[in-house]
PDB file of N, CA and C in Angstrom:
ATOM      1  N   UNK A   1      10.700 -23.065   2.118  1.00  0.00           N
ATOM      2  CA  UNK A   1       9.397 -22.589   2.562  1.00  0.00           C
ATOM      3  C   UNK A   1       9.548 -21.447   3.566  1.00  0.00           C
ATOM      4  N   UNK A   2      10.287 -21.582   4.290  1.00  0.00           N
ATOM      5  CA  UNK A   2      10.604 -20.626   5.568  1.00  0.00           C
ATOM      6  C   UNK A   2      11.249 -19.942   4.983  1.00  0.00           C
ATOM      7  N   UNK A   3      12.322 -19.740   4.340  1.00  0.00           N
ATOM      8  CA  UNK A   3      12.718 -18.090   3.255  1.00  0.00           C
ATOM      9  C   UNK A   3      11.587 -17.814   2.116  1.00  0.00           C
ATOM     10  N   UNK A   4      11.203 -18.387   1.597  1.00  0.00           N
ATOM     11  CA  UNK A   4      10.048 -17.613   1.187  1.00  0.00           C
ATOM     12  C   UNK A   4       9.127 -17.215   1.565  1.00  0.00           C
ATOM     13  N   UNK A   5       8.526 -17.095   3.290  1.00  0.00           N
ATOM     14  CA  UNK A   5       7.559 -16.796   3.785  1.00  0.00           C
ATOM     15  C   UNK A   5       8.755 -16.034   4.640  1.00  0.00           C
ATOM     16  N   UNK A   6       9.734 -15.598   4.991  1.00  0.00           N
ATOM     17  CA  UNK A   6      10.646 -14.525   5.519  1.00  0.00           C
ATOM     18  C   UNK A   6      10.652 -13.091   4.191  1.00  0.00           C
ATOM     19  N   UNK A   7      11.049 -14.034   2.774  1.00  0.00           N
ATOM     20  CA  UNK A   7      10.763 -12.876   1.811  1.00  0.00           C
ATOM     21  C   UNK A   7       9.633 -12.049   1.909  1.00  0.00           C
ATOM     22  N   UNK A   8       8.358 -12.746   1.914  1.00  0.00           N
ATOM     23  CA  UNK A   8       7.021 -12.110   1.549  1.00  0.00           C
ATOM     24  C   UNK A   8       6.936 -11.625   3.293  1.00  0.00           C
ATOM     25  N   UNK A   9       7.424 -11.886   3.750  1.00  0.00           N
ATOM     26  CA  UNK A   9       6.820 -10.727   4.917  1.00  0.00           C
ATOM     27  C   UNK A   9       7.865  -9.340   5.019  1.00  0.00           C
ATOM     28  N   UNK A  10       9.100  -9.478   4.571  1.00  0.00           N
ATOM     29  CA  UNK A  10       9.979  -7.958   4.755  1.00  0.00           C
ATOM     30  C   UNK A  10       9.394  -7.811   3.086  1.00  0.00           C
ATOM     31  N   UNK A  11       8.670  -8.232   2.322  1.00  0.00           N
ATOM     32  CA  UNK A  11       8.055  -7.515   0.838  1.00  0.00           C
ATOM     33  C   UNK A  11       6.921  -6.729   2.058  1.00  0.00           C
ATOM     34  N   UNK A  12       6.547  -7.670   2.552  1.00  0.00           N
ATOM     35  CA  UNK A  12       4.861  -6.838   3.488  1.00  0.00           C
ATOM     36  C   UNK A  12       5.367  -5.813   4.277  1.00  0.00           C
ATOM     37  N   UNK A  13       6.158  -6.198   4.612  1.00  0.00           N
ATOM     38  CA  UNK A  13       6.496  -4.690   5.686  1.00  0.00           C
ATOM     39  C   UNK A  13       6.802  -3.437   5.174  1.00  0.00           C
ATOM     40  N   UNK A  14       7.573  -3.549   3.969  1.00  0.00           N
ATOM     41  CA  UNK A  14       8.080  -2.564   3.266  1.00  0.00           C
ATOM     42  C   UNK A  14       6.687  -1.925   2.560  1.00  0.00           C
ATOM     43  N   UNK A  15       5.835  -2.408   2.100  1.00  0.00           N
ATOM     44  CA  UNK A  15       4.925  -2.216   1.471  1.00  0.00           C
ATOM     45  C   UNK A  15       3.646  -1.632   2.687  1.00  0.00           C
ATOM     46  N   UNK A  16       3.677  -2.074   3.740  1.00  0.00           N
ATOM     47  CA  UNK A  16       3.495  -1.181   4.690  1.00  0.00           C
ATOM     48  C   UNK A  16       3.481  -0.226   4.841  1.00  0.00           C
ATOM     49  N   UNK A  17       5.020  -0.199   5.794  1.00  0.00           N
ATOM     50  CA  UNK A  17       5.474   1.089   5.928  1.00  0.00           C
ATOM     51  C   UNK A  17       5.435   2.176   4.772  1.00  0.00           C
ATOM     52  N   UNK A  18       5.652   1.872   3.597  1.00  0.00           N
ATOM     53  CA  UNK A  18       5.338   2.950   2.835  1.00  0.00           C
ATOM     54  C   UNK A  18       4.532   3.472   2.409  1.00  0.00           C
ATOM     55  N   UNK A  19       3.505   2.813   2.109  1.00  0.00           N
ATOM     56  CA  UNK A  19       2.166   3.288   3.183  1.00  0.00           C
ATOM     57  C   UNK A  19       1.734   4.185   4.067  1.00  0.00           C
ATOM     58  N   UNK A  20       2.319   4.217   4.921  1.00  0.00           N
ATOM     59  CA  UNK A  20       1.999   4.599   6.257  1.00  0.00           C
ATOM     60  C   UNK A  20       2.745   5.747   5.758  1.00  0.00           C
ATOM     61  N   UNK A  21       4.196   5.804   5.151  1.00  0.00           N
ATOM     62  CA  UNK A  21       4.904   7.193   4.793  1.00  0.00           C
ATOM     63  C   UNK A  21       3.894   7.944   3.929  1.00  0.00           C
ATOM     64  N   UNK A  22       3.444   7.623   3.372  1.00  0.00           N
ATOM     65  CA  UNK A  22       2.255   8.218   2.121  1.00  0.00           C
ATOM     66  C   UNK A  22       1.397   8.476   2.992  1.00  0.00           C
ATOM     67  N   UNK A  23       0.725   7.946   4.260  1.00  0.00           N
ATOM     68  CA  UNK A  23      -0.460   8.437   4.632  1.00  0.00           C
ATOM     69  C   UNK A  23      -0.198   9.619   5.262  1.00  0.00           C
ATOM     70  N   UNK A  24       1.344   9.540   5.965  1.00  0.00           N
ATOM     71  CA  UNK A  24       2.064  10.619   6.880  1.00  0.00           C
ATOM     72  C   UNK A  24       2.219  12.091   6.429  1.00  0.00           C
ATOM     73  N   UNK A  25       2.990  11.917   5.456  1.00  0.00           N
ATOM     74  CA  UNK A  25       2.705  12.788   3.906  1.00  0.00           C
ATOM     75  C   UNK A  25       1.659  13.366   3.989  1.00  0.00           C
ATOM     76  N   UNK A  26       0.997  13.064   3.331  1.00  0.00           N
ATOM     77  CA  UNK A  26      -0.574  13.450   3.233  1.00  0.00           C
ATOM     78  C   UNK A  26      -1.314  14.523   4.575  1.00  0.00           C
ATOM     79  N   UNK A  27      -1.176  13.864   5.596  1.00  0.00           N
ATOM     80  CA  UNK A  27      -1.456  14.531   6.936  1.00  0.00           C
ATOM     81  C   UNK A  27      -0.922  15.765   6.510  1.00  0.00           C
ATOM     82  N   UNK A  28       0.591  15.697   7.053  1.00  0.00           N
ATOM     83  CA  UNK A  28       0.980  16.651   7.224  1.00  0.00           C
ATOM     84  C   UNK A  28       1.043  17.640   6.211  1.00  0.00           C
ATOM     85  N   UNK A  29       0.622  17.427   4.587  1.00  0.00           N
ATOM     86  CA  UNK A  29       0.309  19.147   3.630  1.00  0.00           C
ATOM     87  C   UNK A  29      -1.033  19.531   4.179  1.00  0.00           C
ATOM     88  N   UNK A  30      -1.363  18.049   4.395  1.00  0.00           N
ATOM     89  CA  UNK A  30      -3.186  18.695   4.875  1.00  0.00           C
ATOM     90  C   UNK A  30      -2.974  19.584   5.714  1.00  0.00           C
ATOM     91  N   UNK A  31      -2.739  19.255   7.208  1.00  0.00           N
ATOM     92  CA  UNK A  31      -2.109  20.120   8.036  1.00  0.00           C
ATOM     93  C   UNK A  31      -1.398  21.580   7.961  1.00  0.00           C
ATOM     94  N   UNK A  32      -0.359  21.392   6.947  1.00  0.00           N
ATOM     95  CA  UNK A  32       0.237  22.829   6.372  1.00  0.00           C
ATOM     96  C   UNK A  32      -1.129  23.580   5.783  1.00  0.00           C
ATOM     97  N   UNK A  33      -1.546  23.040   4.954  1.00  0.00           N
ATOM     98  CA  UNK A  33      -2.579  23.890   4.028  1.00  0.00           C
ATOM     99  C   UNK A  33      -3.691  24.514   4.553  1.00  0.00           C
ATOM    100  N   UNK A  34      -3.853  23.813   6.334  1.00  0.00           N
ATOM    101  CA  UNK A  34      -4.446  23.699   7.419  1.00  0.00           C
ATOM    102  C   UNK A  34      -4.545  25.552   8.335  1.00  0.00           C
ATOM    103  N   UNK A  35      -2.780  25.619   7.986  1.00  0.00           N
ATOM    104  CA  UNK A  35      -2.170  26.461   9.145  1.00  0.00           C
ATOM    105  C   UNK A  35      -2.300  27.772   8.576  1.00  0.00           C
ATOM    106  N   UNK A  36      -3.164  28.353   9.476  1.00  0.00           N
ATOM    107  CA  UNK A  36      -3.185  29.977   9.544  1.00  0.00           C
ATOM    108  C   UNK A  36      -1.823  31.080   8.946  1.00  0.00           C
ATOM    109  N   UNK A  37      -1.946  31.324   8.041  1.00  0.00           N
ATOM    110  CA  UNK A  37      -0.894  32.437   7.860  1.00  0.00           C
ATOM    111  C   UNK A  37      -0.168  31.903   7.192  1.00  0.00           C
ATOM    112  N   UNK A  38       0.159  30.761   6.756  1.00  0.00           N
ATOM    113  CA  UNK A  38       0.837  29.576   6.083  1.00  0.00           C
ATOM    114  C   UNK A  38       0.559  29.730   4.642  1.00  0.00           C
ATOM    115  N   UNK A  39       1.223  30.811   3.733  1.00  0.00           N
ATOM    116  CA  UNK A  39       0.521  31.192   2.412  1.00  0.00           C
ATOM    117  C   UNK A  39       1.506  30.408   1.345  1.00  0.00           C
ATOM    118  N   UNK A  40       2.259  29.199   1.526  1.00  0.00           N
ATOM    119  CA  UNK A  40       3.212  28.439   0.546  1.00  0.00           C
ATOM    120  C   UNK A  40       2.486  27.385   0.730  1.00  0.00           C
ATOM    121  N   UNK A  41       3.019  26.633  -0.506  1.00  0.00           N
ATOM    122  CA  UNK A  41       2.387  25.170  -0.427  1.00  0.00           C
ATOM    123  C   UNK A  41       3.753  24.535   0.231  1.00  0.00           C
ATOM    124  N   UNK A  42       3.908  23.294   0.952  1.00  0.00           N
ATOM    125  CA  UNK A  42       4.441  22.616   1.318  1.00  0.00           C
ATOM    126  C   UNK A  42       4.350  21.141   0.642  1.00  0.00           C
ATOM    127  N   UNK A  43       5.420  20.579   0.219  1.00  0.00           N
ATOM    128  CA  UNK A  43       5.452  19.368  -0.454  1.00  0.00           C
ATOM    129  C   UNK A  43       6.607  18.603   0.053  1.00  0.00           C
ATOM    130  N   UNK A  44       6.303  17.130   0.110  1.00  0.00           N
ATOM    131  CA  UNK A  44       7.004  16.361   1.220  1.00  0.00           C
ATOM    132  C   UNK A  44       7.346  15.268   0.054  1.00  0.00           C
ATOM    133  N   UNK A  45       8.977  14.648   0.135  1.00  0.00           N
ATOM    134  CA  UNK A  45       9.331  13.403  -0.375  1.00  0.00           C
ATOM    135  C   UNK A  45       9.193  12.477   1.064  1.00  0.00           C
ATOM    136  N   UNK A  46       8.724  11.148   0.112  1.00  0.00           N
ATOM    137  CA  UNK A  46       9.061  10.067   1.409  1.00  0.00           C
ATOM    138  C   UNK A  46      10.295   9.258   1.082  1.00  0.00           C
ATOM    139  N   UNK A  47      10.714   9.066   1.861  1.00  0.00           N
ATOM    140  CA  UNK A  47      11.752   7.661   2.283  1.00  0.00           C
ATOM    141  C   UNK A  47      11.062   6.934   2.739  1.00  0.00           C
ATOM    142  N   UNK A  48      11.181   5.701   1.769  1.00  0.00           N
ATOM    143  CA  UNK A  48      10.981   4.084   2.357  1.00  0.00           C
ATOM    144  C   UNK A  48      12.038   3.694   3.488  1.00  0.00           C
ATOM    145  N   UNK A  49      12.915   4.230   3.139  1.00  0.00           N
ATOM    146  CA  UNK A  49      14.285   3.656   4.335  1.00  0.00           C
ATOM    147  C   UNK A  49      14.118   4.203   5.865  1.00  0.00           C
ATOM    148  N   UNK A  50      13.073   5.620   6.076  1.00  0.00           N
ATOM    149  CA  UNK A  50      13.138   5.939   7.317  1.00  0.00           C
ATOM    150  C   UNK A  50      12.019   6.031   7.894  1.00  0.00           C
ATOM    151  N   UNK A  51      11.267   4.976   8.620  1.00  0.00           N
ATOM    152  CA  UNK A  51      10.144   4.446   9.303  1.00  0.00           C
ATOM    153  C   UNK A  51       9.798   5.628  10.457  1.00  0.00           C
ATOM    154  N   UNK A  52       9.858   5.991  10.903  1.00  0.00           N
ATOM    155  CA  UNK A  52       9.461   6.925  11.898  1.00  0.00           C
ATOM    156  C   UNK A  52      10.666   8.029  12.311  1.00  0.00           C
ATOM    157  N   UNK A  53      10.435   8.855  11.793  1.00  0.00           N
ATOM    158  CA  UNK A  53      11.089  10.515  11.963  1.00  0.00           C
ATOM    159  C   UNK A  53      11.389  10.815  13.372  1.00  0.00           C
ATOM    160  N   UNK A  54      12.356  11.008  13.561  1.00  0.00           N
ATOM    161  CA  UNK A  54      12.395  12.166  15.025  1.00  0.00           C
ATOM    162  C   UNK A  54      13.095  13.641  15.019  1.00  0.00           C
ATOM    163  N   UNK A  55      11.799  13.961  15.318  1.00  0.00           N
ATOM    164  CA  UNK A  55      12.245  15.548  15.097  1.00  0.00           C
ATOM    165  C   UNK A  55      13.701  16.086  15.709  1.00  0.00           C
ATOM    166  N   UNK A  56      13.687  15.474  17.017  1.00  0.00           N
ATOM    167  CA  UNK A  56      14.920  15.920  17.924  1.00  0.00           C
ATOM    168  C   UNK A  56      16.443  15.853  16.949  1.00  0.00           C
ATOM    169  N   UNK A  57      16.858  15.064  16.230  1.00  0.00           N
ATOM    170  CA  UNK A  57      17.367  14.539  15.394  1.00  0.00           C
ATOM    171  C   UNK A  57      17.442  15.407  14.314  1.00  0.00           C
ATOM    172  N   UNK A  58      16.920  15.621  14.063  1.00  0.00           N
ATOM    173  CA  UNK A  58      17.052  16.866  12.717  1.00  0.00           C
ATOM    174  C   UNK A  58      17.735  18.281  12.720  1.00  0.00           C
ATOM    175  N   UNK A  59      17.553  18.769  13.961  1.00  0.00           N
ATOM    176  CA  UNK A  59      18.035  19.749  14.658  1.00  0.00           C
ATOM    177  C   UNK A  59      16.903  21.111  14.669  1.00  0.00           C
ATOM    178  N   UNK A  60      15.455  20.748  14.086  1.00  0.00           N
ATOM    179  CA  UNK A  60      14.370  21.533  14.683  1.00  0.00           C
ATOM    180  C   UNK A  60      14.283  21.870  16.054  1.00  0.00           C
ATOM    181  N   UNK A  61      13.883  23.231  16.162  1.00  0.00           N
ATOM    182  CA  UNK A  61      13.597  23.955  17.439  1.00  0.00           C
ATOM    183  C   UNK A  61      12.137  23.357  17.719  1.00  0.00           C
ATOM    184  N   UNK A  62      12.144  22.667  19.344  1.00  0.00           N
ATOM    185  CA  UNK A  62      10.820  21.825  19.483  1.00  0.00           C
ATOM    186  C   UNK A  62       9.368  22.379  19.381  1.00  0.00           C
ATOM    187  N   UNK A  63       9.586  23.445  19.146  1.00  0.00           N
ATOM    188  CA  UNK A  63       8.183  24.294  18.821  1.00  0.00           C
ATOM    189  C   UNK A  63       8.273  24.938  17.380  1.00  0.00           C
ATOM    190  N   UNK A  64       8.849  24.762  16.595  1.00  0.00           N
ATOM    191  CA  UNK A  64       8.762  24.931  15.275  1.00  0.00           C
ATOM    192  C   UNK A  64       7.785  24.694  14.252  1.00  0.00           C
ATOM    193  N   UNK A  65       7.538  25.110  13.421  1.00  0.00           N
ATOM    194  CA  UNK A  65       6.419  24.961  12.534  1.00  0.00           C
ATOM    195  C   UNK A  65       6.385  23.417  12.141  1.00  0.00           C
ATOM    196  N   UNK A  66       7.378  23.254  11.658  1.00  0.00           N
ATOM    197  CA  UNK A  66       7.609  21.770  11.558  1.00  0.00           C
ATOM    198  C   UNK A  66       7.924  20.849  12.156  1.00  0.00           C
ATOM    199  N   UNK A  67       8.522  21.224  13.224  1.00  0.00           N
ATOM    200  CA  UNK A  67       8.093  19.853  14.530  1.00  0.00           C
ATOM    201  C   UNK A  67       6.528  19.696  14.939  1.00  0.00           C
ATOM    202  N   UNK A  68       5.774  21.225  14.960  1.00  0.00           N
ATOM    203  CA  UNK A  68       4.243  20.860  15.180  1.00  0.00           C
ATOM    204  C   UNK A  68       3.746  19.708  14.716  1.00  0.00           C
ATOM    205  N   UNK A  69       3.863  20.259  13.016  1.00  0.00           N
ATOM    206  CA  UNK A  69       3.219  19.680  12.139  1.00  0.00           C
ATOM    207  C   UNK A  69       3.269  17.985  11.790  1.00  0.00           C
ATOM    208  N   UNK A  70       4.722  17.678  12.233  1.00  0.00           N
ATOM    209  CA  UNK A  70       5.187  16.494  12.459  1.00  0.00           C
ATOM    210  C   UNK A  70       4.499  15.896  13.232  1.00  0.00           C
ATOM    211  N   UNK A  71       4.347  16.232  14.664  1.00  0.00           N
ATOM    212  CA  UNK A  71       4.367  15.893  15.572  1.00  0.00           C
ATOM    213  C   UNK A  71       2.661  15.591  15.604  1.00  0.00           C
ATOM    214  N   UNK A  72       2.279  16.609  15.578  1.00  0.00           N
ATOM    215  CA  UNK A  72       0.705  16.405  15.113  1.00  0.00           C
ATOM    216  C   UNK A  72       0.313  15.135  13.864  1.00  0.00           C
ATOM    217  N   UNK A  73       1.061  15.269  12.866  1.00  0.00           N
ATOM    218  CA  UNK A  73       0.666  14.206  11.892  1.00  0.00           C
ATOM    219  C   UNK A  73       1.031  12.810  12.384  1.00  0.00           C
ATOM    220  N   UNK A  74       2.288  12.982  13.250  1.00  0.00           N
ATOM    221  CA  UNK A  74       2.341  11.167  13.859  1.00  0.00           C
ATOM    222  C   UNK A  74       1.208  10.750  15.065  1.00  0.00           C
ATOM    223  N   UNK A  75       0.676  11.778  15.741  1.00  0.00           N
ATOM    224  CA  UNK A  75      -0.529  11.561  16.383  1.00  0.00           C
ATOM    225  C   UNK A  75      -1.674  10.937  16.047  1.00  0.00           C
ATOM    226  N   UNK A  76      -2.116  11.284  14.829  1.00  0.00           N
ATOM    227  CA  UNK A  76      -3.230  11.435  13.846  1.00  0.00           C
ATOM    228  C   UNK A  76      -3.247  10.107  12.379  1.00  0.00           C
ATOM    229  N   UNK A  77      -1.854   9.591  12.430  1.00  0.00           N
ATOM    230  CA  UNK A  77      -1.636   8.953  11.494  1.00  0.00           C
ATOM    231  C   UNK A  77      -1.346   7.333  11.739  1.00  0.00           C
ATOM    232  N   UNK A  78      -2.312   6.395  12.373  1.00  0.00           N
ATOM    233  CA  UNK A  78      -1.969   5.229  12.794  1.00  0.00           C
ATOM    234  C   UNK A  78      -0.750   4.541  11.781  1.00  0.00           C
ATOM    235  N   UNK A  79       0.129   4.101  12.709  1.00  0.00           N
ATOM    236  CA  UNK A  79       1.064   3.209  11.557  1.00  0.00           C
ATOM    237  C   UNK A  79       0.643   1.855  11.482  1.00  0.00           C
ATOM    238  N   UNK A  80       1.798   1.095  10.817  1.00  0.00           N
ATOM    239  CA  UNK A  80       1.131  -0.307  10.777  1.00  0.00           C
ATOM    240  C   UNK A  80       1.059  -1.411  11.854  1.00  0.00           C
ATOM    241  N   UNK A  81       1.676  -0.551  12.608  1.00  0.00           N
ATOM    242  CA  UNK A  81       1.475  -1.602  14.228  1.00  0.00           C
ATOM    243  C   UNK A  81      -0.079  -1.717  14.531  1.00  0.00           C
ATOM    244  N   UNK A  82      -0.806  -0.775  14.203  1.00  0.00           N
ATOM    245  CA  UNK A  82      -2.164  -0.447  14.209  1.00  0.00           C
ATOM    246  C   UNK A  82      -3.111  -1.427  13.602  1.00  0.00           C
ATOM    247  N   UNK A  83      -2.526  -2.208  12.390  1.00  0.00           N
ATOM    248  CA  UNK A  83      -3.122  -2.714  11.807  1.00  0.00           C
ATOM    249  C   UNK A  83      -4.028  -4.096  11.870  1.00  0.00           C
ATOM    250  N   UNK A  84      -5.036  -4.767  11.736  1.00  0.00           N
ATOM    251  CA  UNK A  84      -5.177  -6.030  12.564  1.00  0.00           C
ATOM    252  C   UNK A  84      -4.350  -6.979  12.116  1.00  0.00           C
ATOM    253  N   UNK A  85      -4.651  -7.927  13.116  1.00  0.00           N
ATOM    254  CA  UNK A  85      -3.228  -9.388  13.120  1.00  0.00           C
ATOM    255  C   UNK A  85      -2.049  -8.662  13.783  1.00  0.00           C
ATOM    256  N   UNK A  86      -1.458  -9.960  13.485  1.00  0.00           N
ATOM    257  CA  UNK A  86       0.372 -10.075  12.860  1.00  0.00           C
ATOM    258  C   UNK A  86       0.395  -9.926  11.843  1.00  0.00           C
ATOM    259  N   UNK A  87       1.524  -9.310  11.416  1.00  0.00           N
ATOM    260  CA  UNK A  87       1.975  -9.602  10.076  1.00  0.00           C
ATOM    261  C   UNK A  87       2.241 -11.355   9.284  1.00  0.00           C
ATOM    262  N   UNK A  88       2.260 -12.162  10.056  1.00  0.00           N
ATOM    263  CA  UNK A  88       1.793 -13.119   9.640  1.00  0.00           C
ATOM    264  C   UNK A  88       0.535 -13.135   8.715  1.00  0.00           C
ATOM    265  N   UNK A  89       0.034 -13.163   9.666  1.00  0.00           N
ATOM    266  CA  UNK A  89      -1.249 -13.534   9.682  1.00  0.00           C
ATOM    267  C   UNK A  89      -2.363 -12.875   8.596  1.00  0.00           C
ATOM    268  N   UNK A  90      -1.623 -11.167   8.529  1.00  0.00           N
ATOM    269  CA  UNK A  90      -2.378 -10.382   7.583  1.00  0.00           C
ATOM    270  C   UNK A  90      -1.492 -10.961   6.009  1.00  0.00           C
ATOM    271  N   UNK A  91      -0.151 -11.745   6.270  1.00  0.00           N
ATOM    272  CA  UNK A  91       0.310 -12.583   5.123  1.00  0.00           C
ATOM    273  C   UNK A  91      -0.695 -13.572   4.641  1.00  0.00           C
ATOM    274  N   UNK A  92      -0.542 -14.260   5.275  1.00  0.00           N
ATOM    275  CA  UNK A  92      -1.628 -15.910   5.398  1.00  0.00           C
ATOM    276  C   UNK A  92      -2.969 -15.218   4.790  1.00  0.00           C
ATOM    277  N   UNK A  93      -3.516 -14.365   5.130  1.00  0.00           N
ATOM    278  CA  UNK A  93      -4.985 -14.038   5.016  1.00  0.00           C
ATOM    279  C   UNK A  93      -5.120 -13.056   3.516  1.00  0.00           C
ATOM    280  N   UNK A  94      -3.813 -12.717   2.919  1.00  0.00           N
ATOM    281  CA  UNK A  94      -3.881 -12.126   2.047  1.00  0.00           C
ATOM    282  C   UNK A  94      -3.960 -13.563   1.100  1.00  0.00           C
ATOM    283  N   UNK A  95      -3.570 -14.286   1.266  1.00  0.00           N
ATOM    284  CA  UNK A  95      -3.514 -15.187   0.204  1.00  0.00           C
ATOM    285  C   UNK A  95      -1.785 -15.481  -0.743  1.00  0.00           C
ATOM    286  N   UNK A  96      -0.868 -14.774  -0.237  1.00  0.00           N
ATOM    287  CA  UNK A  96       0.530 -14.378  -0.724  1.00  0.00           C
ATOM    288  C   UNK A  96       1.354 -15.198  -0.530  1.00  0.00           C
ATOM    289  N   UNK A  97       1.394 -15.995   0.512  1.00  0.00           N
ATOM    290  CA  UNK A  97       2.195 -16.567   1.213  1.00  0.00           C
ATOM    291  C   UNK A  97       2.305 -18.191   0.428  1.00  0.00           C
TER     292      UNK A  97
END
């Protein structure tokens, strides 16, 4: 019982977070498509494997087009910590568990 309610919650999280990568996504072409003078389209893959980006890390200059844009879209883009409950609980209440 307790590994199968450990399964279905790292299934929930993952299913989450990727989510949240898709909503992130999204922001940020909006954003590009957004930006003045900005005459390319911009198109973004997500990783499920990498939950929250840091620009510093990448080796972007901190005022870069794309640290903005980043940086702005994680502002703007509640993740799933945001979400109501626990993850329990949004388990239990889905009916999954």
């Amino acid at each position: 019982m307790i590994a199968d309610l450990e399964q279905a919650l790292e299934k929930q999280r993952l299913t989450e977070w990727r989510t949240y990568g898709e909503a992130l996504k999204a922001k940020i072409e909006q954003l590009a498509a957004e930006t003045p003078g900005l005459n390319v389209p911009v198109h973004l893959t997500v990783d499920p494997d990498t939950f929250r980006p840091d620009p510093s890390r990448s080796g972007w200059e901190e005022d870069s087009l794309e640290a903005r844009l980043l940086s702005t879209a994680l502002e703007q883009t509640p993740t799933p910590l945001a979400l109501p409950g626990t993850p329990l609980e949004r388990l239990l209440g889905a009916g999954t568990a």
